[in-house]
N, C-alpha and C. Protein backbone atom coordinates (compact mmCIF):
# COMPACT_ATOMS: atom_id res chain seq x y z
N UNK A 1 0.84 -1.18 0.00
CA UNK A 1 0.00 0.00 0.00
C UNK A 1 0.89 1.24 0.00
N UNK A 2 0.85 2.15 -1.00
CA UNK A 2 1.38 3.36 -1.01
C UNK A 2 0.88 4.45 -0.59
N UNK A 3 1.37 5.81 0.49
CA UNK A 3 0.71 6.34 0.96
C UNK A 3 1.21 7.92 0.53
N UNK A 4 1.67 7.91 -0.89
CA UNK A 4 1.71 8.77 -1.69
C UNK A 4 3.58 9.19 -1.44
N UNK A 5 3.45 10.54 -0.33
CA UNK A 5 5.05 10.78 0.07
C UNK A 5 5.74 9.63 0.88
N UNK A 6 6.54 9.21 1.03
CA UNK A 6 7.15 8.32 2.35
C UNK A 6 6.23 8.80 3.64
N UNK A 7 5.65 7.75 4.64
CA UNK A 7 5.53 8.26 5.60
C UNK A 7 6.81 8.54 6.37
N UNK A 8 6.98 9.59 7.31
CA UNK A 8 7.79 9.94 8.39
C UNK A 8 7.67 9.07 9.50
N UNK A 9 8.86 8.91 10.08
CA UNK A 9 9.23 7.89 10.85
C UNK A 9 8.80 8.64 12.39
N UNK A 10 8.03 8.52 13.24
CA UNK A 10 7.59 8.78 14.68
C UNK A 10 9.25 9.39 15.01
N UNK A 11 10.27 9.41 14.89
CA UNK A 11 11.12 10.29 15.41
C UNK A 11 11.20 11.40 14.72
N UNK A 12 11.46 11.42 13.42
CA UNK A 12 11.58 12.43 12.68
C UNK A 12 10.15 13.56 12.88
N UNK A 13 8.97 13.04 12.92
CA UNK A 13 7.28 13.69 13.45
C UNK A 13 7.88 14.17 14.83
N UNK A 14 8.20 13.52 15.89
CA UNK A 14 8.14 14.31 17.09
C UNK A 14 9.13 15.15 17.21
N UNK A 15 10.62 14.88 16.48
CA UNK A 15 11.43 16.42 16.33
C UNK A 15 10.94 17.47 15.95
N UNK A 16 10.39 17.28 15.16
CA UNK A 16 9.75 18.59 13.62
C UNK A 16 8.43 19.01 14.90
N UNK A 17 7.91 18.33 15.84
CA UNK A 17 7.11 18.56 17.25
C UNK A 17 7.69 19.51 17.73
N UNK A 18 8.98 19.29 18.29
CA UNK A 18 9.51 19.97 19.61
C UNK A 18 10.65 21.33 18.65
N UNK A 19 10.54 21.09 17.64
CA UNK A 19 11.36 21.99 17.52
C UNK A 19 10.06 23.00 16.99
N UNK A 20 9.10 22.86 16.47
CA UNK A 20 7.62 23.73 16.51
C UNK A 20 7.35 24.14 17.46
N UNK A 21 7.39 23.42 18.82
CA UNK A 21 7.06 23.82 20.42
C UNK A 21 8.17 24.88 20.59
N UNK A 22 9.70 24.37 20.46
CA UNK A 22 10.41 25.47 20.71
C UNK A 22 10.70 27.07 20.32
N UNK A 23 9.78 26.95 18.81
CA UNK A 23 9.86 28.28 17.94
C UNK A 23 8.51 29.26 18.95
N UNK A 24 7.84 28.81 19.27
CA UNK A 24 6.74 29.13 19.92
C UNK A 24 6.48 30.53 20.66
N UNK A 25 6.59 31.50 20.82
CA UNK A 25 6.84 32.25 21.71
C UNK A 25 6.25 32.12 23.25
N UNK A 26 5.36 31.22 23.06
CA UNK A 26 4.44 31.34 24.31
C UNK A 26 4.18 30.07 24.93
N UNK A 27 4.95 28.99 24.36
CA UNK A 27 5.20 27.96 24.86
C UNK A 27 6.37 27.71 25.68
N UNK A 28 6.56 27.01 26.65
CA UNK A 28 7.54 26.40 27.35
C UNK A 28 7.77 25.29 27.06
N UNK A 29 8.61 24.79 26.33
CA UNK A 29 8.38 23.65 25.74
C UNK A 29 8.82 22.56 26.53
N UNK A 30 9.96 23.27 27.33
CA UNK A 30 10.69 22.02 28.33
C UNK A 30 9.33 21.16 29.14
N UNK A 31 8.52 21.70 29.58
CA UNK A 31 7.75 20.80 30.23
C UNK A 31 6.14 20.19 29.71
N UNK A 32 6.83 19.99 28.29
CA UNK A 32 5.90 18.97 28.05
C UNK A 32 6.38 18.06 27.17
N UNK A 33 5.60 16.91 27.34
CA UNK A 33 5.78 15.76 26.65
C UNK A 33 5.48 15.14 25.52
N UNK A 34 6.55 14.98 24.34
CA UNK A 34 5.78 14.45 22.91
C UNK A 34 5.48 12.99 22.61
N UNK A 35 4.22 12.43 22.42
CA UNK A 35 4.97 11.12 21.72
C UNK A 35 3.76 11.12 20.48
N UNK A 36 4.58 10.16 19.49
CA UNK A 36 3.98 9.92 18.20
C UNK A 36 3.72 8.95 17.81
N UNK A 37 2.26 8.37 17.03
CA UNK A 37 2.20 6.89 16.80
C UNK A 37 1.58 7.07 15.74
N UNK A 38 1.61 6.95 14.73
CA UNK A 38 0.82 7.00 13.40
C UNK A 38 0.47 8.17 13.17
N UNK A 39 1.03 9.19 13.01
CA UNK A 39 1.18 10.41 13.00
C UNK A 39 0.06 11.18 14.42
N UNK A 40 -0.20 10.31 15.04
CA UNK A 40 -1.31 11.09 15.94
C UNK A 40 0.07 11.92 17.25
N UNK A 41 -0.15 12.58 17.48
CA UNK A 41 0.79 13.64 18.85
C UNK A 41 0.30 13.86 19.54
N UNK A 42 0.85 13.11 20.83
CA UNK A 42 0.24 13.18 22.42
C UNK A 42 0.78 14.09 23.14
N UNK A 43 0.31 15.26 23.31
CA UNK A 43 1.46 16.15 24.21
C UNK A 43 0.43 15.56 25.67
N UNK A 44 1.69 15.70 26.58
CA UNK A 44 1.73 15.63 28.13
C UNK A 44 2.57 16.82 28.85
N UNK A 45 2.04 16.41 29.93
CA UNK A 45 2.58 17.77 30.73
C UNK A 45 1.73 18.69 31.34
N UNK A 46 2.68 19.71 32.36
CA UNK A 46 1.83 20.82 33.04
C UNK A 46 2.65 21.91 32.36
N UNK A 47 1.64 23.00 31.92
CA UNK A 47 1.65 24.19 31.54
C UNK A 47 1.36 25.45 32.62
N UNK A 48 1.34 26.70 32.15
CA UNK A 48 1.33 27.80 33.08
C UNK A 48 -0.28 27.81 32.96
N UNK A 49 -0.66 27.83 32.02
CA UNK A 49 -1.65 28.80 31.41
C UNK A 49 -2.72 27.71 30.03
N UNK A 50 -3.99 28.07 30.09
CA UNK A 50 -4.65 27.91 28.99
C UNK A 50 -4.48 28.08 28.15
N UNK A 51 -4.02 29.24 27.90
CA UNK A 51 -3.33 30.06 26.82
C UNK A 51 -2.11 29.64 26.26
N UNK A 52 -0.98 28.93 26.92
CA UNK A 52 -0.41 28.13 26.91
C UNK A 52 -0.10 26.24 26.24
N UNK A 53 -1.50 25.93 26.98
CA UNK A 53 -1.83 24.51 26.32
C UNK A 53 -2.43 24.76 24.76
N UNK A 54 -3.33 25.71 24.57
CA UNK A 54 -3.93 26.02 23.39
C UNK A 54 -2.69 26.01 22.33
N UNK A 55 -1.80 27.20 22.40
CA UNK A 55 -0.98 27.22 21.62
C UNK A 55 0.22 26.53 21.33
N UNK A 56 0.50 25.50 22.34
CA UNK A 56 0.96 24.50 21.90
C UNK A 56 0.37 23.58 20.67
N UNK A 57 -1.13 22.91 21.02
CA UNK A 57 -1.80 22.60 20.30
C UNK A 57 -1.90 23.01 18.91
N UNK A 58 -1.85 24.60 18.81
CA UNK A 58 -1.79 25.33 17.68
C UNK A 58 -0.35 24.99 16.71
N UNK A 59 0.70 25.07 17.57
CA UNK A 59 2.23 24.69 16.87
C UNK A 59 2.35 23.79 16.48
N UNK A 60 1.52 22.28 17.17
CA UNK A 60 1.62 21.08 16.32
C UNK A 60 0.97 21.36 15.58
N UNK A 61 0.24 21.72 14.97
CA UNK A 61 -1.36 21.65 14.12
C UNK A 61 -0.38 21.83 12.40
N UNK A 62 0.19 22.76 12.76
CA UNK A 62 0.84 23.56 11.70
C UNK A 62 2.43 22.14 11.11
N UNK A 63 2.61 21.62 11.96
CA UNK A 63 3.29 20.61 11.49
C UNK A 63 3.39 19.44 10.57
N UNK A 64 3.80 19.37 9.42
CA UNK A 64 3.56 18.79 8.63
C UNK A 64 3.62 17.06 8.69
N UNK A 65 2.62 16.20 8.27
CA UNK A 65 2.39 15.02 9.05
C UNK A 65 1.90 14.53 10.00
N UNK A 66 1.82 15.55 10.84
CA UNK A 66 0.66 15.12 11.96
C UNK A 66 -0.76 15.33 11.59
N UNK A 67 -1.24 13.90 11.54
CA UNK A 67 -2.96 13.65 11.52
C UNK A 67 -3.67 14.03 12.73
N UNK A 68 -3.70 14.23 13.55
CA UNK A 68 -4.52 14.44 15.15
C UNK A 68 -3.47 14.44 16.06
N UNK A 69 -4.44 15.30 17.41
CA UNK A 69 -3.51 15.29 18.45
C UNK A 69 -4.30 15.10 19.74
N UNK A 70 -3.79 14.63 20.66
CA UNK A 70 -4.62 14.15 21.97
C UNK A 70 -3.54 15.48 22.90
N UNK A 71 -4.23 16.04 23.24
CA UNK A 71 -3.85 17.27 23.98
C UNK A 71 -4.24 16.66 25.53
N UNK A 72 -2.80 16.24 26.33
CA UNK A 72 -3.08 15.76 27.14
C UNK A 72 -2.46 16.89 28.38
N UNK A 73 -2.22 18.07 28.00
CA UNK A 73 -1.64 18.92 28.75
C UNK A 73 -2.36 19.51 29.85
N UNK A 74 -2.02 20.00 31.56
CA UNK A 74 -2.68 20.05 32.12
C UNK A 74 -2.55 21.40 32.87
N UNK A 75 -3.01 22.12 33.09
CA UNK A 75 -3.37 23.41 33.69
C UNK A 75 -2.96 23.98 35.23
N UNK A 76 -1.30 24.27 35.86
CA UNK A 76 -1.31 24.28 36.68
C UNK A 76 -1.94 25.26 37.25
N UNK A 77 -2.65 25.08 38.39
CA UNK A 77 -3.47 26.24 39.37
C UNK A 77 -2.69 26.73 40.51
N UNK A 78 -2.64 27.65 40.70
CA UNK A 78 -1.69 28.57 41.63
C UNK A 78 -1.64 27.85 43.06
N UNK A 79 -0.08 27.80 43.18
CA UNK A 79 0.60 27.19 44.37
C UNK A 79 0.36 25.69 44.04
N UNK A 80 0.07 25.21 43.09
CA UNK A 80 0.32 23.68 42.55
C UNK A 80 1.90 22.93 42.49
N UNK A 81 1.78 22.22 43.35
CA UNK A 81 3.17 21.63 43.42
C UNK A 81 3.33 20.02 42.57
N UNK A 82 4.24 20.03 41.49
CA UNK A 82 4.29 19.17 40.26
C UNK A 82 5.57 18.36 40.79
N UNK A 83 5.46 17.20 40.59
CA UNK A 83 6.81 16.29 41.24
C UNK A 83 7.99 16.97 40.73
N UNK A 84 8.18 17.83 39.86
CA UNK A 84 9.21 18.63 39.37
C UNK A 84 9.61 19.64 40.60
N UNK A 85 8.75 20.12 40.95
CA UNK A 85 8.51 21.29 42.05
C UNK A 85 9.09 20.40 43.20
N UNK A 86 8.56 19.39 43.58
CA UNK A 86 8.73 18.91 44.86
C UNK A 86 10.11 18.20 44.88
N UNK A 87 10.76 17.52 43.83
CA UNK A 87 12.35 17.41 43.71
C UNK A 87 13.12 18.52 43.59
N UNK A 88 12.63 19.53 43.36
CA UNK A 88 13.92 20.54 43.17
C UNK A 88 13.66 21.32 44.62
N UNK A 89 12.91 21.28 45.42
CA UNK A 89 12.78 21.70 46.27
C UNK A 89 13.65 20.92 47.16
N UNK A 90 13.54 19.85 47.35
CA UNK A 90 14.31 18.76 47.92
C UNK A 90 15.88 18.67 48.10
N UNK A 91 16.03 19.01 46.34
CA UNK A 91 17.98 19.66 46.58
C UNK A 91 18.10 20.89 46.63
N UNK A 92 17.06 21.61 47.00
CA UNK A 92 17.62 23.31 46.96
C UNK A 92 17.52 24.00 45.45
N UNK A 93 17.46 22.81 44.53
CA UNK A 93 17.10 23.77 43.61
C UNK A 93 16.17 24.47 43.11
N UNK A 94 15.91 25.68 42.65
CA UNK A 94 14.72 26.44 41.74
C UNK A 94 14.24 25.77 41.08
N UNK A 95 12.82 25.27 40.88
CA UNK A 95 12.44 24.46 39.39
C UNK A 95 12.50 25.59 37.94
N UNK A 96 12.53 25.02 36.91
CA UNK A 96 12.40 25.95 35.67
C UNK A 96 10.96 26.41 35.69
């Protein structure tokens, strides 16, 4: 079965992901999570903001090869402590 161009290989889709997340202005990209399975893109993760998860969503959209996305990103609410938060607290460090 031919599916016209080569499909893209799930690594090559989730780079062409994160490096879309990274162009982003309004994304943080470090804290979220890509994965790819038949061109579908699962982002994971906690975000700042709505505004935030949306436009992530928006940066994959625009990516070439991705069929759908399961927007699994989650909305931190003020003074929310994320196991990220609670390990860096632990060694003294600042979280990002």
């Amino acid at each position: 079965m031919e599916m016209g161009l080569a499909a893209r290989t799930a690594e090559a889709l989730a780079h062409d992901v994160r490096i879309a997340l990274q162009f982003d202005p309004i994304v943080e990209e470090d804290a979220i999570g890509v994965l790819v399975e038949d061109g579908v893109v699962t982002l994971t993760g906690y975000v700042e903001s709505l505004r935030e998860a949306v436009a992530a969503e928006r940066a994959v959209k625009r990516v070439d090869g991705v069929r759908s996305i399961a927007n699994g990103l989650h909305v931190k609410t003020r003074n929310e402590r994320t196991d990220t938060t609670a390990a860096c607290r632990g060694t003294d460090r600042n979280p990002a």
